[in-house]
Protein backbone atom coordinates (compact mmCIF):
# COMPACT_ATOMS: atom_id res chain seq x y z
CA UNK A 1 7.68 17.88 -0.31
CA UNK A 2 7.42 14.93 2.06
CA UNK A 3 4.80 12.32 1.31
CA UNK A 4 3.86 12.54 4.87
CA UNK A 5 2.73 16.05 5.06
CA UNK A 6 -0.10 15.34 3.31
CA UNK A 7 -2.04 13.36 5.93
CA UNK A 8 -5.62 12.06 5.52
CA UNK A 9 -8.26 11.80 7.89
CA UNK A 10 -8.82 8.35 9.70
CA UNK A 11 -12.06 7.06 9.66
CA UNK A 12 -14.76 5.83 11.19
CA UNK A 13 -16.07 2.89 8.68
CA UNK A 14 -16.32 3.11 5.32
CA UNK A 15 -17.61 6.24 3.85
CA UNK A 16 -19.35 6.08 0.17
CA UNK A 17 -19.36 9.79 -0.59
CA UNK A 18 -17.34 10.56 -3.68
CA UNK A 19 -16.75 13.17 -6.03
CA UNK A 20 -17.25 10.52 -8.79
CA UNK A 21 -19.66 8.18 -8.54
CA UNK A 22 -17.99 4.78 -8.35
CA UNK A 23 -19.95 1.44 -9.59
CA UNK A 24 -17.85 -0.71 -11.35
CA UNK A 25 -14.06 -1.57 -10.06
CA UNK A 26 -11.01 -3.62 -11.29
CA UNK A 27 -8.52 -5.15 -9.25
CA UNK A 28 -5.41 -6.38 -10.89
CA UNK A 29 -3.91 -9.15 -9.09
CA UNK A 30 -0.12 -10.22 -9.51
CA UNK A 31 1.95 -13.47 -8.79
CA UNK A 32 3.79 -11.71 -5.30
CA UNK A 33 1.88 -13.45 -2.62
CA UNK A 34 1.79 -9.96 -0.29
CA UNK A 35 0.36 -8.05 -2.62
CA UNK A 36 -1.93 -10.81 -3.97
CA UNK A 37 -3.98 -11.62 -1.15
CA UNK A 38 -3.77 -7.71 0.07
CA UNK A 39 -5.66 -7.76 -3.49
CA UNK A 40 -7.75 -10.77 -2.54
CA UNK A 41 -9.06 -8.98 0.90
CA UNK A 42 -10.03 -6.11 -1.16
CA UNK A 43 -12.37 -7.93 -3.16
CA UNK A 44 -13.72 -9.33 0.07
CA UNK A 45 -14.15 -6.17 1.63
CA UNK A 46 -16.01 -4.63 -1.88
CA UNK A 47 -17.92 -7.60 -1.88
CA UNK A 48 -18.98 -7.10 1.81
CA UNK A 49 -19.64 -3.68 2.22
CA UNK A 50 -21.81 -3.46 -1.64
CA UNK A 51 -20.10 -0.43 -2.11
CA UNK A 52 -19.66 -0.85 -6.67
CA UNK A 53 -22.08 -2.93 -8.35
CA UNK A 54 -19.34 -5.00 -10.17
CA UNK A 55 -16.25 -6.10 -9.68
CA UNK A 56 -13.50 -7.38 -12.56
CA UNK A 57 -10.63 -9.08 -11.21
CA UNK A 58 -8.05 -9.57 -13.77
CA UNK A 59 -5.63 -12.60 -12.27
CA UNK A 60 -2.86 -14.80 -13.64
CA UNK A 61 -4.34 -17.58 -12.20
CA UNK A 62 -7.88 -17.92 -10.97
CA UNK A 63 -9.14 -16.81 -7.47
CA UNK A 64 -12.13 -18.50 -7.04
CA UNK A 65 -14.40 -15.89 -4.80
CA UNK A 66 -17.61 -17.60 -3.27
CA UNK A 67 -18.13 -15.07 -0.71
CA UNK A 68 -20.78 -12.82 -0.23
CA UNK A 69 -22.86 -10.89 -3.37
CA UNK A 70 -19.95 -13.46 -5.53
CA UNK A 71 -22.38 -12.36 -8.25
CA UNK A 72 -21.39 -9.36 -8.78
CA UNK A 73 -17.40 -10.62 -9.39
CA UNK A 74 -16.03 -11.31 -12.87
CA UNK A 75 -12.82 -13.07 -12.71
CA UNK A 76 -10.69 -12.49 -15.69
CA UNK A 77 -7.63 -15.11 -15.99
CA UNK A 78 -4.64 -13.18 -18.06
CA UNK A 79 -0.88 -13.24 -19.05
CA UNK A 80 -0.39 -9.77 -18.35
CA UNK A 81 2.81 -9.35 -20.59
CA UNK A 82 0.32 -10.54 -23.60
CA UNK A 83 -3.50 -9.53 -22.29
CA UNK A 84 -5.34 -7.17 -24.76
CA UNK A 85 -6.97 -4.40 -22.18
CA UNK A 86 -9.63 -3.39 -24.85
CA UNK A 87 -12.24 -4.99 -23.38
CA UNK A 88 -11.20 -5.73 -20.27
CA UNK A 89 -10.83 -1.99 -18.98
CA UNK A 90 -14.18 -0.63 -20.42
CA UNK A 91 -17.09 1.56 -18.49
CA UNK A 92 -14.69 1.19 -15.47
CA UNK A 93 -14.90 3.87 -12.35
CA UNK A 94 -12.31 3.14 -10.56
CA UNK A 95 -9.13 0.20 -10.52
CA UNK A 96 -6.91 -1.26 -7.33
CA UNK A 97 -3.32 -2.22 -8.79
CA UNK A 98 -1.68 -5.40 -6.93
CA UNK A 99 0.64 -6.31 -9.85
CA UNK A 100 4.54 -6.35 -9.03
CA UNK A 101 6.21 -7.91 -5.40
CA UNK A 102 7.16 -6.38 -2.03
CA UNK A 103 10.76 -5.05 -1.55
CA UNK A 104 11.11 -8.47 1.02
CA UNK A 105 9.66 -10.62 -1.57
CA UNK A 106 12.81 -9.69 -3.63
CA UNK A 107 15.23 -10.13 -1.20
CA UNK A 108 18.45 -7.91 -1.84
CA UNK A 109 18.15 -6.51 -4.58
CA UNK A 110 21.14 -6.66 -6.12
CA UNK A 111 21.51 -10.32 -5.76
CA UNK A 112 18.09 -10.83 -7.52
CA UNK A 113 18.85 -8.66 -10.20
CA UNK A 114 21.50 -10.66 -11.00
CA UNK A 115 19.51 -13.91 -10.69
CA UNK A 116 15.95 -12.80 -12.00
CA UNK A 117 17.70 -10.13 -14.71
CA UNK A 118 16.92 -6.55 -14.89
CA UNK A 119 14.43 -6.79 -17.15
CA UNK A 120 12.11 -8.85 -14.98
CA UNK A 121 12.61 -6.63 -12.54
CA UNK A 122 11.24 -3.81 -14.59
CA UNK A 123 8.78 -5.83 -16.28
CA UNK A 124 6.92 -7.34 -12.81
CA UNK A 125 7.19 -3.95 -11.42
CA UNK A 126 7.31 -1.04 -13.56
CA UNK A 127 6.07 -2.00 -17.69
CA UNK A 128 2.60 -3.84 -16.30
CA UNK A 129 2.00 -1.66 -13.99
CA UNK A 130 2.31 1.11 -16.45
CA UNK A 131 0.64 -0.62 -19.47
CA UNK A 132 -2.28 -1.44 -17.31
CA UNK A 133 -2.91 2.26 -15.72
CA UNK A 134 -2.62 3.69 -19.46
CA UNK A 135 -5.02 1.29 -20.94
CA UNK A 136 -7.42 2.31 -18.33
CA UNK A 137 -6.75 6.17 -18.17
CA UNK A 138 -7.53 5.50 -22.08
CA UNK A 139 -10.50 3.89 -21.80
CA UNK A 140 -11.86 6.52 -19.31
CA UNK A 141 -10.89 5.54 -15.68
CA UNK A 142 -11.34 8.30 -12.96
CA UNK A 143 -9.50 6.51 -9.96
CA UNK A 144 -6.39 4.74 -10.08
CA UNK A 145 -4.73 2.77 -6.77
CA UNK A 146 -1.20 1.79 -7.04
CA UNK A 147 0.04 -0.72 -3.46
CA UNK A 148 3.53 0.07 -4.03
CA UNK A 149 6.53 -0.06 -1.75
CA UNK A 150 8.28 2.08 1.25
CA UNK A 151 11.42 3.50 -0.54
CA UNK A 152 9.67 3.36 -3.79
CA UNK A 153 12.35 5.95 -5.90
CA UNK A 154 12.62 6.92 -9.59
CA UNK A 155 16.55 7.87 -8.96
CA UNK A 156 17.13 5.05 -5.84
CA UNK A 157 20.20 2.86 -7.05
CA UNK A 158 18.42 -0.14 -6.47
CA UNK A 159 16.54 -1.76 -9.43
CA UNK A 160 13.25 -2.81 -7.69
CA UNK A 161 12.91 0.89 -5.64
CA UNK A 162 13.77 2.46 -9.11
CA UNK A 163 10.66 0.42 -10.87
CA UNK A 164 8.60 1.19 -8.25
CA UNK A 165 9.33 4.66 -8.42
CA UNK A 166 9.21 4.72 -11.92
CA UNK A 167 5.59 3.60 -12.10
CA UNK A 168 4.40 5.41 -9.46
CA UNK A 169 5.67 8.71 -11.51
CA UNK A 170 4.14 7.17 -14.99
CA UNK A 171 0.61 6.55 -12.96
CA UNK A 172 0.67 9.96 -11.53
CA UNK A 173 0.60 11.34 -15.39
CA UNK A 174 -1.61 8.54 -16.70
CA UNK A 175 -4.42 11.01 -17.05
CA UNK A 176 -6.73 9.86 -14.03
CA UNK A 177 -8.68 12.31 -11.89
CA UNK A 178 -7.61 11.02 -8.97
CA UNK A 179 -4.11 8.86 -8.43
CA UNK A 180 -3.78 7.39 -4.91
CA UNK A 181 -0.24 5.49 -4.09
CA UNK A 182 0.28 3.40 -1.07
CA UNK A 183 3.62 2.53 0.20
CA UNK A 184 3.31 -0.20 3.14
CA UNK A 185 6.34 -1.57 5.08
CA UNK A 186 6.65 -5.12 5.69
CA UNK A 187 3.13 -7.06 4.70
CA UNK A 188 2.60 -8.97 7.40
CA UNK A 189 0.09 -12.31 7.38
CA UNK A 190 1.02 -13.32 3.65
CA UNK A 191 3.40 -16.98 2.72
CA UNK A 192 7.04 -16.90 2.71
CA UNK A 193 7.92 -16.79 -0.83
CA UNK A 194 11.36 -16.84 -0.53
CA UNK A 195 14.40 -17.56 2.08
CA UNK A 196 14.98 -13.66 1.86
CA UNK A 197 11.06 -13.42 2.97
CA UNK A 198 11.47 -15.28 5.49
CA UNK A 199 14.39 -14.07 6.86
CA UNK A 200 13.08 -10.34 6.82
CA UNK A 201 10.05 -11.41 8.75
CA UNK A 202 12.15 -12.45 11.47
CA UNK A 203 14.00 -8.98 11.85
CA UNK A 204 10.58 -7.22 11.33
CA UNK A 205 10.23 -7.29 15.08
CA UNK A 206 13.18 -6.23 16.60
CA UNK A 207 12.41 -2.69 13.86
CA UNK A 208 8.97 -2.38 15.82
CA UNK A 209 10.39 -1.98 18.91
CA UNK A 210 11.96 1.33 17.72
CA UNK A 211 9.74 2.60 14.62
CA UNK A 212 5.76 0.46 15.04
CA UNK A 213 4.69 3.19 12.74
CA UNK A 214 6.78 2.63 10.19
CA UNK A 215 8.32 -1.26 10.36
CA UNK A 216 5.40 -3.00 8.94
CA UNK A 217 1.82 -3.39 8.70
CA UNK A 218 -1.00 -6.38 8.14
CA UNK A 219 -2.32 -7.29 5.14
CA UNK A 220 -5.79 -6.71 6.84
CA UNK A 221 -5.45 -3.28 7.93
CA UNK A 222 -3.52 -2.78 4.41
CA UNK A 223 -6.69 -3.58 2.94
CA UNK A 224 -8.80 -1.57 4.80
CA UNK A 225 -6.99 1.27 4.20
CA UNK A 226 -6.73 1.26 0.57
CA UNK A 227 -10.80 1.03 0.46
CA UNK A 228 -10.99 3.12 3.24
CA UNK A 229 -9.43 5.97 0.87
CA UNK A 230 -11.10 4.98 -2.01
CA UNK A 231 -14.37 6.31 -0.85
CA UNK A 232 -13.62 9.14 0.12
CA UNK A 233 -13.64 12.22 -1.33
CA UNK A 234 -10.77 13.97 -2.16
CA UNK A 235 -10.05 17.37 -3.35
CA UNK A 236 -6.22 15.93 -4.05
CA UNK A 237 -5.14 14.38 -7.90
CA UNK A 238 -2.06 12.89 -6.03
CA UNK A 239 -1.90 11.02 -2.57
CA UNK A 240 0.97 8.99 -1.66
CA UNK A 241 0.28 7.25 1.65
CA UNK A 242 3.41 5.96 4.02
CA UNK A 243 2.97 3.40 6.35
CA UNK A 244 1.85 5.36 9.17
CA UNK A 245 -0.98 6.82 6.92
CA UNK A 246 -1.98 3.47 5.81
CA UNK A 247 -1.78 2.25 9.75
CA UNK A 248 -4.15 5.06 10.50
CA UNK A 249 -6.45 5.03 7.87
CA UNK A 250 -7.13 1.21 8.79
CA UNK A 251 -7.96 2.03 12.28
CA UNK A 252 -4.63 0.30 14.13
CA UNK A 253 -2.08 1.88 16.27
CA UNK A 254 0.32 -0.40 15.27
CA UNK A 255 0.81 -3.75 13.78
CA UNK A 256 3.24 -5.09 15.60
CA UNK A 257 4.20 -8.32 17.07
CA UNK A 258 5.71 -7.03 19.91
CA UNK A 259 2.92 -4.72 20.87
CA UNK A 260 4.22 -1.32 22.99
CA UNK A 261 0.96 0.28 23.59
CA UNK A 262 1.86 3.74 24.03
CA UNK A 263 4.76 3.83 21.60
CA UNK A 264 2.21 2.82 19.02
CA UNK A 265 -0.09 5.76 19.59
CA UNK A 266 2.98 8.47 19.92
CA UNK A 267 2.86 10.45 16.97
CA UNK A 268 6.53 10.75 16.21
CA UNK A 269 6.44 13.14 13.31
CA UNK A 270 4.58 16.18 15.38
CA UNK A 271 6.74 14.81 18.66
CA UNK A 272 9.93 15.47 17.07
CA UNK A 273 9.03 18.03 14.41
CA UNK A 274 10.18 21.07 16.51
CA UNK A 275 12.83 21.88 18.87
CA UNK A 276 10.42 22.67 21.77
CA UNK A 277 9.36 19.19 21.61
CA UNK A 278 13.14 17.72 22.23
CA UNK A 279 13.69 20.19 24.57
CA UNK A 280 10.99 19.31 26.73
CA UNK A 281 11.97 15.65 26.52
CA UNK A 282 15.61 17.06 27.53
CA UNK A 283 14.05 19.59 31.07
CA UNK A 284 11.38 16.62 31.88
CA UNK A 285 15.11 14.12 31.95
CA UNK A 286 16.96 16.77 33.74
CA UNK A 287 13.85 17.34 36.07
CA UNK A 288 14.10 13.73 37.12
CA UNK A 289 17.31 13.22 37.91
CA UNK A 290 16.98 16.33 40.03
CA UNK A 291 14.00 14.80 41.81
CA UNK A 292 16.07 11.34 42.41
CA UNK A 293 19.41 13.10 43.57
CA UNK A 294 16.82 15.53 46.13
CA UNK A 295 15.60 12.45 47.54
CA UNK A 296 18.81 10.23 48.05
């Protein structure tokens, strides 16, 4: 079934009724800058809006919050391919994953295979990702949220889709209550990490013009989103949110550079989802050039 038909509400704020009761939350941090400080802005947010009482953020390197209620933040510093979870993933409610890169961040994929090795490809984006969601589920976790990628694909014949994919599917059977996946487009508003970065940034634009739902999204209304959802209650075990959900569950139209108002608010999925629909695109075309040739 397509990920899309299973379309969440947006909302209006942030709303704090759950079917668990959520007070204490992890989020994981990695070393890809996009989904780093995606990571970083929800620990603002959670720290803002007082939603959990604590907040553990395990990190590679340290992150250095000073924000608002910083109090209630415990930064954790770890080498994740070493860390012992033990104690790290005790009496938590619920956990935000950020570990792994963006598909940009890896440029193509076959040529960073071949540079990085497939093994780091599995290892920054499949094995910590799983290890870390087990240790949790184990140590009694109810919510688990996974920022993946668009195209993320157990059987895609790319490496880095296939880890995603692969994790996302290990997750899902983790033994969590409630599994949310997100799978954003290009994160926009992060540092070029690479030339490849860099270089898809620049295309990103030219994609809006013909699909602002799906080309890319900021790291801002990524964030929102992903804590949007987390407070919400569900009746689902499994979401898996596209871009377009994620655009809508952070409040924005579109995140687009090139901003085209009302092709940002079309919803393309019901507007092309039946034949009526293209056939009334079809009469209203035919309709006008009978107008035009009734007036020359």
């Amino acid at each position: 079934r397509d990920p899309r038909d299973r379309r969440v509400q947006v909302l209006d704020g942030v709303s704090v009724v759950s079917v668990d009761k959520l007070r204490t939350a992890l989020v994981a941090l990695g070393e890809g800058p996009g989904l780093q400080e995606t990571g970083k802005r929800v620990v603002e947010l959670l720290c803002q809006y007082g939603v959990v009482d604590e907040i553990r953020v395990l990190s590679p390197t340290p992150v250095g919050y000073k924000g608002k209620n910083s109090e209630i933040v415990r930064e954790i510093v770890a080498d994740y391919d070493v860390v012992d979870y033990e104690n790290e993933c005790e009496d938590l409610d619920v956990a935000f994953c950020f570990l792994g890169h963006t598909r940009e961040e890896v440029g193509a994929d076959g040529f960073w295979t071949l540079m990085e090795g497939l093994a780091t490809v599995e290892r920054c984006n499949r094995d910590r990702v799983v290890n870390l969601a087990k240790a949790l589920a184990s140590a009694g976790c109810k919510h688990f949220h996974l920022l993946s990628s668009q195209g993320a694909d157990p059987n895609s014949i790319l490496a880095f889709l296939k880890a995603r994919g692969e994790a996302e599917e290990a997750v899902q059977h983790a033994g969590f209550s409630r599994v949310a996946v997100y799978r954003p487009a290009f994160l926009k508003g992060k540092r070029h990490s690479s030339l490849a970065n860099a270089v898809s940034g620049l295309a990103v634009p030219a994609l809006e013009a013909f699909a602002p739902q799906d080309a890319s999204i900021n790291i801002e209304t990524a964030a929102l989103a992903v804590l949007h959802n987390a407070f919400v209650s569900s009746a689902q075990h499994l979401e898996v949110l596209e871009n377009a959900d994620m655009l809508k569950l952070g409040g924005s139209g579109g995140d687009g550079w090139i901003r085209f108002p009302e092709l940002d608010a079309m919803d393309w999925d019901e507007l092309w989802s039946t034949k009526t629909a293209r056939e009334q695109w079809r009469d209203e075309a035919k309709e006008a050039e009978k107008e035009a040739g009734e007036d020359v």
